[in-house]
Protein backbone atom coordinates (compact mmCIF):
# COMPACT_ATOMS: atom_id res chain seq x y z
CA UNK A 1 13.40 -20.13 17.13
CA UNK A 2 14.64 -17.41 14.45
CA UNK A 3 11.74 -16.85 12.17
CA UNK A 4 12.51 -16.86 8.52
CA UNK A 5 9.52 -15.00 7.03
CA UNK A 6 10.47 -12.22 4.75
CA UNK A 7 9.09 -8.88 5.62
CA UNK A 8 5.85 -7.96 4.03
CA UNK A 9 7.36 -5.08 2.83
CA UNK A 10 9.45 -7.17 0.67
CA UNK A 11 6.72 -9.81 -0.88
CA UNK A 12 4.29 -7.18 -1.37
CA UNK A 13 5.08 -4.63 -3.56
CA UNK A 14 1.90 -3.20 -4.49
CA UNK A 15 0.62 -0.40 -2.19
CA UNK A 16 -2.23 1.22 -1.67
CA UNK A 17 -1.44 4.84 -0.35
CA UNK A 18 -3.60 7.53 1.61
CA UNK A 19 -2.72 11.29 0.51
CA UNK A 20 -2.74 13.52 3.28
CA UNK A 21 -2.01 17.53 3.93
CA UNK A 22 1.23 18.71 3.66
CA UNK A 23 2.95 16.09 1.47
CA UNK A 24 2.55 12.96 3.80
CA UNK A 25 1.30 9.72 3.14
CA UNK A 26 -0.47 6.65 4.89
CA UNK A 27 0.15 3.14 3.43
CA UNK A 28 -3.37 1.63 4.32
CA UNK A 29 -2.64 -1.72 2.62
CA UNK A 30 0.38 -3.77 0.66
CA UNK A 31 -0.86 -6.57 -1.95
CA UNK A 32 1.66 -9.01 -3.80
CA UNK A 33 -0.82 -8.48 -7.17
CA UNK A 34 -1.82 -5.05 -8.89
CA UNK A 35 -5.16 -6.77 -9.89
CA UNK A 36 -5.14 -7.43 -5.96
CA UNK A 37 -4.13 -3.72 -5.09
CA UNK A 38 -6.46 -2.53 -7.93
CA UNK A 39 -9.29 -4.33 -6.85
CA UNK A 40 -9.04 -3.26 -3.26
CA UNK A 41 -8.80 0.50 -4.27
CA UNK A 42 -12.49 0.44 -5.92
CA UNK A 43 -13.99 -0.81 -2.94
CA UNK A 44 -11.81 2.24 -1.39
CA UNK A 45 -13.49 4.95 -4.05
CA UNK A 46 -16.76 3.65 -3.01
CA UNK A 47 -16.46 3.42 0.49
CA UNK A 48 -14.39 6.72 0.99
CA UNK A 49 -14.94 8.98 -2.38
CA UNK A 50 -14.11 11.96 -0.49
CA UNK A 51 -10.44 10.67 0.26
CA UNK A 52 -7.63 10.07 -2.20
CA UNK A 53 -5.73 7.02 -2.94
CA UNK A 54 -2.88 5.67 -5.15
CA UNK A 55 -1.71 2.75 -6.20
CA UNK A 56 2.32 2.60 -6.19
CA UNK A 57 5.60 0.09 -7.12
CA UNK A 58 7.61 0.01 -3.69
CA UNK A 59 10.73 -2.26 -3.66
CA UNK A 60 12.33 0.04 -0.85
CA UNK A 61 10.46 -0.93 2.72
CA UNK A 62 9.06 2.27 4.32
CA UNK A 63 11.52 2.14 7.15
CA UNK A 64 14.51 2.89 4.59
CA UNK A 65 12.57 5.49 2.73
């Protein structure tokens, strides 16, 4: 059976992204909603203050960028 299912990459734009050292990043999470994504990063900020996330736009999936 050939699955179907688009890539979450591509229904889920909203991502939540870890900043590490030298210029890298870590997606930790990808939401179809900002309110979604924006909700999730407070309960980031108060669960990990010391470490920074962003919220981005990606219509590109990770394994093309």
């Amino acid at each position: 059976m050939i699955s179907t299912s688009k890539p979450k990459s591509n229904t889920h734009p909203w991502c939540i992204i870890r900043q590490l050292p030298n210029m890298q990043r870590l997606v930790v999470d990808r939401f179809r909603g900002r309110n979604d994504a924006d909700a999730y990063l407070q309960i980031l900020r108060q669960l990990l203050p010391q470490v920074d996330h962003v919220i981005i736009f990606d219509l590109i999936p990770e394994t093309y960028a």
